[in-house]
C-alpha atoms as a PDB file:
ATOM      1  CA  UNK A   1     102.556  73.088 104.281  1.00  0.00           C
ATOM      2  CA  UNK A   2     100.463  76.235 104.010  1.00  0.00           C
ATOM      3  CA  UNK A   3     101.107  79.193 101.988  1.00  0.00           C
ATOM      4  CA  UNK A   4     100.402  82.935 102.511  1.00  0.00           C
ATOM      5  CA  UNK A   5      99.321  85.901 101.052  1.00  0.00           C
ATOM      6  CA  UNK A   6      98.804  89.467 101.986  1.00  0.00           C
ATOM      7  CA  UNK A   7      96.198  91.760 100.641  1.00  0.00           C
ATOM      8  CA  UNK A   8      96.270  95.834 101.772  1.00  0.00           C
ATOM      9  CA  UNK A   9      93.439  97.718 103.394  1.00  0.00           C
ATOM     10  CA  UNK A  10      91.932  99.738 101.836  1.00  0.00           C
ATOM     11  CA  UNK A  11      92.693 103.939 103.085  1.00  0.00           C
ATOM     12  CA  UNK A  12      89.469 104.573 103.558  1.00  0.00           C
ATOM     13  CA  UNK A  13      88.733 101.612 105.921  1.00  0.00           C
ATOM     14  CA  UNK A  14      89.879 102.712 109.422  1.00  0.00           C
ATOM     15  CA  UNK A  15      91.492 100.005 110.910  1.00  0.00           C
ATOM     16  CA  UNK A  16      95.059  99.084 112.947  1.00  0.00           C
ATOM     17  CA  UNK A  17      95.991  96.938 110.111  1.00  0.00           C
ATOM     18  CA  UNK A  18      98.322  98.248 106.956  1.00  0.00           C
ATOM     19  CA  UNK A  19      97.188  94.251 105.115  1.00  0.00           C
ATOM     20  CA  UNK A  20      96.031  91.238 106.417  1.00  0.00           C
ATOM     21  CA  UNK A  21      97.479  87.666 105.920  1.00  0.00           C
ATOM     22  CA  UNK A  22      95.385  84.569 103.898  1.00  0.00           C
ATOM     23  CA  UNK A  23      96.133  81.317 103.937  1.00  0.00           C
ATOM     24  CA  UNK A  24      96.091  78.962 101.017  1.00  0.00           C
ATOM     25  CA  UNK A  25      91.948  78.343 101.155  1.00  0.00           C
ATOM     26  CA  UNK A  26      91.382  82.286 101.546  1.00  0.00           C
ATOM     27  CA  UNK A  27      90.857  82.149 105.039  1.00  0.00           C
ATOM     28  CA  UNK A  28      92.089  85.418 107.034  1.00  0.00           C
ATOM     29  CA  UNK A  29      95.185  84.506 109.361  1.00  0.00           C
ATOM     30  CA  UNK A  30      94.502  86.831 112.341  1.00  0.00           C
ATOM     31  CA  UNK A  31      97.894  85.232 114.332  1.00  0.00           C
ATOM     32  CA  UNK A  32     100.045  86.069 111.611  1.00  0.00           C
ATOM     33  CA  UNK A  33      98.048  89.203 110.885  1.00  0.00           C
ATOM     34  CA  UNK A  34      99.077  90.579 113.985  1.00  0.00           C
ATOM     35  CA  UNK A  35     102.690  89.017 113.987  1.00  0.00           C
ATOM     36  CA  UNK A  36     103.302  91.392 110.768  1.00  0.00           C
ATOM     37  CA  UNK A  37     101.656  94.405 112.370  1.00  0.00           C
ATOM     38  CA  UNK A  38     103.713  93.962 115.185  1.00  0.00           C
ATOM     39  CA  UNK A  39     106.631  93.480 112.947  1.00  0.00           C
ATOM     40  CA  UNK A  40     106.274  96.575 110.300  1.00  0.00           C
ATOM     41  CA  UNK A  41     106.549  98.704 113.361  1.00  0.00           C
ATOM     42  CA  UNK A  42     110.406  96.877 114.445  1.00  0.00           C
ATOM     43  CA  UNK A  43     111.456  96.811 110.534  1.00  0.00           C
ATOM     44  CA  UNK A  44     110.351  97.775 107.333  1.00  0.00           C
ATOM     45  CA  UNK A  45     107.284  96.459 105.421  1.00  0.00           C
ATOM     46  CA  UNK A  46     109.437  95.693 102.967  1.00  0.00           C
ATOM     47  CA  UNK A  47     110.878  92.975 105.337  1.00  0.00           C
ATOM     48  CA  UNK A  48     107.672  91.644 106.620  1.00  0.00           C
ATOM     49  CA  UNK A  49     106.239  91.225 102.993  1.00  0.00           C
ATOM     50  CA  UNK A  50     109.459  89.415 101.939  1.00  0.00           C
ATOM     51  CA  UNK A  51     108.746  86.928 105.159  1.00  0.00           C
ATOM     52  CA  UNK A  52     105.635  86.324 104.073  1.00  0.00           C
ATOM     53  CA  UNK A  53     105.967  85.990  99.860  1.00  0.00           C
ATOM     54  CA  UNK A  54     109.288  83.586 100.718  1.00  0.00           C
ATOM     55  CA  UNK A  55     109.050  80.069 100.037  1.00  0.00           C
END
């Protein structure tokens, strides 16, 4: 089973994105990437970074 990881862009970087998803071999996770995006506008961040750090 994979795990996850979220990292934050950067302000300065203009970009959709608030943070991006990794998976276990530091490979960006575009799917769930844009899952969370999608997600952070429905709920809180809080909530979507809670999904992801869960295990």
């Amino acid at each position: 089973m994979s795990s996850f990881f979220h990292v934050y862009c950067p302000e300065e970087v203009n970009i959709n994105y608030r943070l991006f998803v990794f998976d276990d071999i530091n490979e960006g996770f575009i799917l769930l990437t844009e899952y969370d995006h999608d997600q952070i506008k429905r709920i809180s961040e809080r909530f979507v970074i809670a999904y992801l750090t869960h295990k």
